[in-house]
Protein backbone atom coordinates (compact mmCIF):
# COMPACT_ATOMS: atom_id res chain seq x y z
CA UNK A 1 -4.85 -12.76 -13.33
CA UNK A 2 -4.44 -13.94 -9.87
CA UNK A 3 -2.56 -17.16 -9.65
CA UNK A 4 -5.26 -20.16 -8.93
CA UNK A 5 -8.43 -17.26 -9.15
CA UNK A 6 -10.52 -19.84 -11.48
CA UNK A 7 -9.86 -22.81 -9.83
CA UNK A 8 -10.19 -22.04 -6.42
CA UNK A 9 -13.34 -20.15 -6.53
CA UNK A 10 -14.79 -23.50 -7.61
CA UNK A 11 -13.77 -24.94 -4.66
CA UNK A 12 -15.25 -22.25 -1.99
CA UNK A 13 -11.66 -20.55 -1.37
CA UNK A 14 -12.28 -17.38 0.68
CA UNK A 15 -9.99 -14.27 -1.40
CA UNK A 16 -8.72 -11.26 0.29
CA UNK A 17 -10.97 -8.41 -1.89
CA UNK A 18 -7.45 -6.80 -2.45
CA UNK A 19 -3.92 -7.14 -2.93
CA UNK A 20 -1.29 -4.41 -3.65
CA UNK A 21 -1.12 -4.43 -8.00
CA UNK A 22 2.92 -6.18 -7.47
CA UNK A 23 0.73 -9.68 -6.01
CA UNK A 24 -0.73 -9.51 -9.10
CA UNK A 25 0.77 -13.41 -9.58
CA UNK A 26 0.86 -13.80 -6.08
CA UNK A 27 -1.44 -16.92 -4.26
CA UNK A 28 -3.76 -14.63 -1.77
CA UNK A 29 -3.90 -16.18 1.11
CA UNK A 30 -7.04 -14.67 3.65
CA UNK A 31 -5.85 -14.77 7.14
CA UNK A 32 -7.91 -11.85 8.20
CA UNK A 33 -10.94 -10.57 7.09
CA UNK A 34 -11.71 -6.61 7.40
CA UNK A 35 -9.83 -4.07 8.64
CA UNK A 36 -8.99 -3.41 12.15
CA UNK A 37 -8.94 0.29 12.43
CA UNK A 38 -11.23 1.14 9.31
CA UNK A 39 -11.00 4.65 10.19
CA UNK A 40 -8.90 6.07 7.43
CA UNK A 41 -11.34 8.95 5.99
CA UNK A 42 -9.65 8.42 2.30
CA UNK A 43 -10.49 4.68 2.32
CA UNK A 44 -13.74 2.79 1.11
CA UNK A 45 -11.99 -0.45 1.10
CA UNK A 46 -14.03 -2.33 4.09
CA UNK A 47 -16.81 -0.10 5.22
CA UNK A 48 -19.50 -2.18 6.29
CA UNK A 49 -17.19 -5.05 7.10
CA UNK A 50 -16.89 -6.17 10.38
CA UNK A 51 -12.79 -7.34 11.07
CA UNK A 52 -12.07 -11.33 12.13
CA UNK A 53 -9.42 -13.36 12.40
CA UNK A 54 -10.53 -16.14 10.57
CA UNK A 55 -9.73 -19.93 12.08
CA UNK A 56 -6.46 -20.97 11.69
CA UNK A 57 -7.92 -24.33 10.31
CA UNK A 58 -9.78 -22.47 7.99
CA UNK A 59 -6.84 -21.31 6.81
CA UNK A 60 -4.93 -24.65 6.85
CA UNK A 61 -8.19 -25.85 4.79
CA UNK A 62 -7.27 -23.40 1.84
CA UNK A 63 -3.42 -24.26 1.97
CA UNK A 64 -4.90 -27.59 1.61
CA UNK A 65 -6.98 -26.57 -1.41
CA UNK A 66 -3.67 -24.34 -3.31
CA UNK A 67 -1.15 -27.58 -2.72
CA UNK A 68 -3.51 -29.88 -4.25
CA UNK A 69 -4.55 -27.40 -7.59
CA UNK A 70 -1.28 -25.26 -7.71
CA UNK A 71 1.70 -26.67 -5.39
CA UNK A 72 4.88 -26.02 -8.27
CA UNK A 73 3.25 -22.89 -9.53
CA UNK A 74 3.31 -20.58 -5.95
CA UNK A 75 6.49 -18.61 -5.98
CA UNK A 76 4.83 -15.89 -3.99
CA UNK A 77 2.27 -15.09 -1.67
CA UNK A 78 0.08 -12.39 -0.31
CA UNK A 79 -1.57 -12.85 2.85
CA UNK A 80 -5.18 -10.57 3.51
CA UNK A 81 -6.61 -8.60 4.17
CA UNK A 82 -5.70 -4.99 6.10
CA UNK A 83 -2.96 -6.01 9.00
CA UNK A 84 -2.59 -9.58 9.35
CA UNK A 85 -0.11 -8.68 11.88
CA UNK A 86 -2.67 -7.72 14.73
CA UNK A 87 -2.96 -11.67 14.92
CA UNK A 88 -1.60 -14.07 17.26
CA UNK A 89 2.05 -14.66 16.22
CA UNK A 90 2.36 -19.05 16.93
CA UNK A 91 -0.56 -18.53 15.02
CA UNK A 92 0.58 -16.57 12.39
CA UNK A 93 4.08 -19.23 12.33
CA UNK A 94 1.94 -21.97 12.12
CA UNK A 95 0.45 -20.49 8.88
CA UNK A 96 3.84 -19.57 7.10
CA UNK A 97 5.39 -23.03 8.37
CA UNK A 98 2.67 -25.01 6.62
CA UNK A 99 3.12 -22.59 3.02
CA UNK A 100 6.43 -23.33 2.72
CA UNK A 101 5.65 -26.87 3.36
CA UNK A 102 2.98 -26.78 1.11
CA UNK A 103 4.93 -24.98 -1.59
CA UNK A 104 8.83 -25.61 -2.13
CA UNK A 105 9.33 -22.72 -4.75
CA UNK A 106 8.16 -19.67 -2.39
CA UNK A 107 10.39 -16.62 -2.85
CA UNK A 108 8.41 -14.28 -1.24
CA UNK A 109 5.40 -13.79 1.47
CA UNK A 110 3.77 -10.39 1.82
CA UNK A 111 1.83 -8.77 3.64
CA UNK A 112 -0.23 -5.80 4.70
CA UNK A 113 0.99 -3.92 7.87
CA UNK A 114 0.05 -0.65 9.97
CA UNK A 115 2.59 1.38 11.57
CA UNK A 116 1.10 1.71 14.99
CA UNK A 117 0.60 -2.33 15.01
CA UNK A 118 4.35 -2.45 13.75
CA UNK A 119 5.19 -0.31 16.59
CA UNK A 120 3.15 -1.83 19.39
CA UNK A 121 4.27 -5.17 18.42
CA UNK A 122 7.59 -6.49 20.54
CA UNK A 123 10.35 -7.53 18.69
CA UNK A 124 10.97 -10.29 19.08
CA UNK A 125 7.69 -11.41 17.91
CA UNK A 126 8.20 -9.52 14.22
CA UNK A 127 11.60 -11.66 14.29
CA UNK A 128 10.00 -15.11 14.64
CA UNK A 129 7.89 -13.90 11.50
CA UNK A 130 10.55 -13.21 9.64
CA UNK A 131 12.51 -16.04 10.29
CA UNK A 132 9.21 -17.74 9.78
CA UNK A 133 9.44 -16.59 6.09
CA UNK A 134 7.07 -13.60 6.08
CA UNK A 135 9.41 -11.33 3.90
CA UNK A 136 7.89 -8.37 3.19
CA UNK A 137 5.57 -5.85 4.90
CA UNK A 138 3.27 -3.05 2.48
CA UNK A 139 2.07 -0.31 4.72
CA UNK A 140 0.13 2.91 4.27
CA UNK A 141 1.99 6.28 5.18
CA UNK A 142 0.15 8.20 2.74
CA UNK A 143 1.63 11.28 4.25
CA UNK A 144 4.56 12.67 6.66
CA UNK A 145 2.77 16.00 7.19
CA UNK A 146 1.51 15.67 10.64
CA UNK A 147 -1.35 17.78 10.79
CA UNK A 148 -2.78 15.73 7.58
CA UNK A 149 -1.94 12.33 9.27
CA UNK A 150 -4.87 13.48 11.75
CA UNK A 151 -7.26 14.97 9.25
CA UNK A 152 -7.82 11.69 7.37
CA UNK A 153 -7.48 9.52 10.51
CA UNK A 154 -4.42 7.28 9.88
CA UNK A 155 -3.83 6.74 14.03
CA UNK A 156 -0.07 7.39 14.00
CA UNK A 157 2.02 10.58 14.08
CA UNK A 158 5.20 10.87 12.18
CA UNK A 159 7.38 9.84 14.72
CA UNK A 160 5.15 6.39 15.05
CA UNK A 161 5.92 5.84 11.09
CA UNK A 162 9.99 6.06 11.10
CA UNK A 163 10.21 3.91 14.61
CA UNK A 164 7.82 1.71 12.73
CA UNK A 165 9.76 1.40 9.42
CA UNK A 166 13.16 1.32 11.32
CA UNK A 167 11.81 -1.55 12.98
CA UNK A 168 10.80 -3.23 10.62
CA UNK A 169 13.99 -2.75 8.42
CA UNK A 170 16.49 -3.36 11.35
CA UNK A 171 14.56 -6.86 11.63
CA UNK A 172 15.25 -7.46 7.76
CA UNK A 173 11.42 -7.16 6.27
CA UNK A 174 11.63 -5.24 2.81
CA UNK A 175 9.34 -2.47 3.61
CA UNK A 176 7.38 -1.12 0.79
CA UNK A 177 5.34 2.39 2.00
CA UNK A 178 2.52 3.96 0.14
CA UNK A 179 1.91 7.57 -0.76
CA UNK A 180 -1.01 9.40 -1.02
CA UNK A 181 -0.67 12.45 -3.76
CA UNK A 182 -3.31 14.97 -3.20
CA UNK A 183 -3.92 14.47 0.36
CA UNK A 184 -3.32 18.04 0.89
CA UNK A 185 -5.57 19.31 -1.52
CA UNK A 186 -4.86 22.73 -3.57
CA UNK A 187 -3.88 24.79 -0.22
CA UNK A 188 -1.70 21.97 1.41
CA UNK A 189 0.55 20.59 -1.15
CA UNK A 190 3.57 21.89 -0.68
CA UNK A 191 3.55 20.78 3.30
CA UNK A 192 2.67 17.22 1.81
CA UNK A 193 5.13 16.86 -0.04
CA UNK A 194 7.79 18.21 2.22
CA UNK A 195 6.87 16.50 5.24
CA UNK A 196 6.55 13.17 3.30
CA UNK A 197 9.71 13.32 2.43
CA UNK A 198 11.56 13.92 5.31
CA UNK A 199 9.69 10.96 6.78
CA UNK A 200 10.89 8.44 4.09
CA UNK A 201 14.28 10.11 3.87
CA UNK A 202 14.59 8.98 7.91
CA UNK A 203 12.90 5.60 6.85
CA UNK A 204 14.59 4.49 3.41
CA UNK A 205 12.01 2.43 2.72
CA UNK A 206 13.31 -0.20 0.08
CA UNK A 207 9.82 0.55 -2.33
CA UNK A 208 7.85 3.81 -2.56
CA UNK A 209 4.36 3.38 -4.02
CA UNK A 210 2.57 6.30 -5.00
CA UNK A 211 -1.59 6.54 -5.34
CA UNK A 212 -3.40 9.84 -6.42
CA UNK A 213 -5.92 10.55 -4.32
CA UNK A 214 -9.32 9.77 -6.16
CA UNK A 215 -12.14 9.71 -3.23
CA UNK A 216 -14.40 6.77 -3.34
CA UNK A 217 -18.06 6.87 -2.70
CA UNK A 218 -18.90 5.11 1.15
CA UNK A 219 -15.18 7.17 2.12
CA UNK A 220 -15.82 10.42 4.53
CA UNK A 221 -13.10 12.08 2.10
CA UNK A 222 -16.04 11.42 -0.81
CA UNK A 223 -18.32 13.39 1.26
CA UNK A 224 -16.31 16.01 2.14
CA UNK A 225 -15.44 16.74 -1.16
CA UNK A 226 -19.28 16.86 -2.33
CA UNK A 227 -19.73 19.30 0.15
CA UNK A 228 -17.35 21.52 -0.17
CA UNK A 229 -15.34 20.93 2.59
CA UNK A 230 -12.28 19.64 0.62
CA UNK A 231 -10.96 20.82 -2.44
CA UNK A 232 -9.20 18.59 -5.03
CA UNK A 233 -6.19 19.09 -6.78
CA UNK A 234 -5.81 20.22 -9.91
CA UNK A 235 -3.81 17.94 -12.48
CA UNK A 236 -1.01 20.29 -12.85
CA UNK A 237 -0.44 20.46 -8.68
CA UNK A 238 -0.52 16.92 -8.66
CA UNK A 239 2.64 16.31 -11.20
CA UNK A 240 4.25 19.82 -8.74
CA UNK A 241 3.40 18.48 -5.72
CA UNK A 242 5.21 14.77 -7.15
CA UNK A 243 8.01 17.26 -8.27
CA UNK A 244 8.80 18.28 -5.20
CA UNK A 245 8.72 15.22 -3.38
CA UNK A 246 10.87 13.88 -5.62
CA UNK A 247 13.16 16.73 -5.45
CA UNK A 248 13.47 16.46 -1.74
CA UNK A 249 13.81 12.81 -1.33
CA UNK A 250 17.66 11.73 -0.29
CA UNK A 251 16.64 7.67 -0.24
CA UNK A 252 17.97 4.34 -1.89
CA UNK A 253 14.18 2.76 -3.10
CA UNK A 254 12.52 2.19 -6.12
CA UNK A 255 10.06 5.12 -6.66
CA UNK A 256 6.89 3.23 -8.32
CA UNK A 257 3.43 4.51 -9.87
CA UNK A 258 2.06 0.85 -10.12
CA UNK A 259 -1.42 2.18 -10.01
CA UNK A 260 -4.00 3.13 -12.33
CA UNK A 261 -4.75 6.41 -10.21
CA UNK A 262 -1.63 7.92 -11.31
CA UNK A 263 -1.44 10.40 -14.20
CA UNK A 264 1.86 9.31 -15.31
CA UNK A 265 4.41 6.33 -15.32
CA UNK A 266 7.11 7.25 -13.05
CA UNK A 267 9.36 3.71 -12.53
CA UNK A 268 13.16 4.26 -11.35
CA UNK A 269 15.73 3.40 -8.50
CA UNK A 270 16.76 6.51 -6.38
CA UNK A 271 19.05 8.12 -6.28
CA UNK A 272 19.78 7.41 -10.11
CA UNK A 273 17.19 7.99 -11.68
CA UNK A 274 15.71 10.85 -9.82
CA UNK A 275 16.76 13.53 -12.96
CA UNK A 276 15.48 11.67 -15.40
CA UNK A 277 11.74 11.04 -13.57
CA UNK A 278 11.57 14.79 -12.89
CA UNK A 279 12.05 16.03 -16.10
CA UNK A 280 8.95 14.01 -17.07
CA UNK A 281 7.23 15.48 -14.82
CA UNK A 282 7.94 18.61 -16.35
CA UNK A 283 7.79 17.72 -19.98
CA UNK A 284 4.21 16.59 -18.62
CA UNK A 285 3.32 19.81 -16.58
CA UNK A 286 4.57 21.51 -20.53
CA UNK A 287 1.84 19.14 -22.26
CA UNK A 288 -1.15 19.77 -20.48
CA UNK A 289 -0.42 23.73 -20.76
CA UNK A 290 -0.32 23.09 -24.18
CA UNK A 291 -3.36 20.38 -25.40
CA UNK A 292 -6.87 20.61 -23.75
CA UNK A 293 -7.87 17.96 -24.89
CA UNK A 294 -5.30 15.68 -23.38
CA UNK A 295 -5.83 17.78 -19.94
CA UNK A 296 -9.77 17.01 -19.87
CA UNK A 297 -8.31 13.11 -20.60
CA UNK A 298 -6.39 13.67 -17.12
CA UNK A 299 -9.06 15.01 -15.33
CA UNK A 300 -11.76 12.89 -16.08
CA UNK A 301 -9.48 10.21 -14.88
CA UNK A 302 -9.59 12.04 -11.58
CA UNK A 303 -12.99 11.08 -10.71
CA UNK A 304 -12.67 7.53 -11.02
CA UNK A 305 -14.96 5.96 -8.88
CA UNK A 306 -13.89 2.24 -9.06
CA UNK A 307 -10.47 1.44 -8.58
């Protein structure tokens, strides 16, 4: 459970709705509320929302509230919701500057990022953030492929994603990027996979989180799959389409499936343990071939429809 979740709701504390599954013991910390762009046609997360910047003495008010319940239990912190970066930066100083006031154990501050913002944003604006404490940035890439990048939406080509990542590396923010399996469906795949790749083998990205695709009702993914228009992949090109990107990945980062999308547990530090994750893959790919049962287990999994 969220760090302070009980207390804090009794005393009207505004929560980002999500936080990546590693800020599981994190404080969450709502600078924003909404997303920005909230065009992605995979994502249901804040449909209906409309995006603010909430009051920085709103936010002040809820450091206020964490210090006084929780001040020598917050070693880390995740800051909401989408792309708290799109916000004024003294701002967003004057924020970090009063957590690590407010908490002298902090090891971390996270937070969500887009590429494009990453890239619009100068530099030396990302390095006052950074010196400011903000530590580490989780963004979406969901793919490399760049024809794919435009079907669901994302607003940033390939190229925007390594400048971004570079960027954001070069100024000394781990960079944790997401992956979306199944974007391409049964007749893209391969492409997906590929193309990923080559994007995180140019961006070395010190995490890679994977997520299976699973459209959500309110997403226009959802809908295109009811009608037709998309087809989803199977179980067994899921774990080959994770094969190959595996395969083709030349990167230093922890490859993680810290999500309860994915169909199996795939944890280990690349380049090392590379071998060892594929060969589960395959001993999985065997398994289903071999027990229905277990493969109907998989599938029904695939239609998940609160995550």
């Amino acid at each position: 459970m969220t760090l302070g979740r009980f207390g804090l709701r009794r005393r009207n504390y505004d929560f980002p709705p999500y936080r990546p599954p590693s800020e599981a013991n994190s404080l969450l910390l709502r600078v924003t509320r909404g997303c920005p762009w909230n065009r992605c046609t995979f994502c249901s997360m804040y449909k209906g929302q409309k995006f603010e910047i909430r009051p920085a003495e709103e936010v002040l008010e809820d450091i206020a509230i964490a210090k006084e319940l929780y001040r020598d239990r917050v070693k880390t912190v995740f800051i909401g919701d989408s792309n708290s970066l799109v916000m004024n930066t003294e701002t967003f100083v004057r924020i970090l500057k009063a957590l690590y006031e407010s908490f002298p154990h902090i090891e971390r501050v996270t937070s969500y990022g887009r590429a494009k913002t990453i890239v619009r944003k100068p530099e030396e604006d990302l390095k006052r953030l950074f010196q400011a404490g903000l530590s580490r940035l989780h963004v979406g890439l969901e793919t490399g492929n760049k024809f794919l990048l435009h079907e669901i939406q994302k607003g940033a080509t390939p190229e925007e994603m390594i400048e971004a990542g570079r960027k954001a590396k070069q100024i000394g923010f781990e960079y944790s990027l997401y992956v979306l399996l199944g974007l391409g469906g049964e007749d893209r795949w391969r492409e997906h996979a590929r193309d990923t790749a080559e994007v995180l083998n140019r961006i070395d990205p010190h995490f890679i989180r994977i997520r299976t695709l699973i459209p959500q009702p309110q997403s226009p993914l959802f809908e295109a799959m009811r009608e037709g228009r998309f087809r989803l992949p199977s179980p067994e090109t899921i774990l080959k389409e994770t094969r190959l990107l595996l395969e083709t990945l030349e990167v230093t980062s922890q490859f993680l499936s810290d999500h309860i999308s994915n169909l199996i547990p795939l944890y280990g530090k690349l380049p090392d343990e590379k071998e060892r994750m594929i060969r589960m893959i395959d001993e999985s790919l065997r398994t289903i071939e071999e027990d229905d049962h277990l493969r109907g287990e998989i599938e029904a999994r695939r239609h998940l429809t609160h995550l």
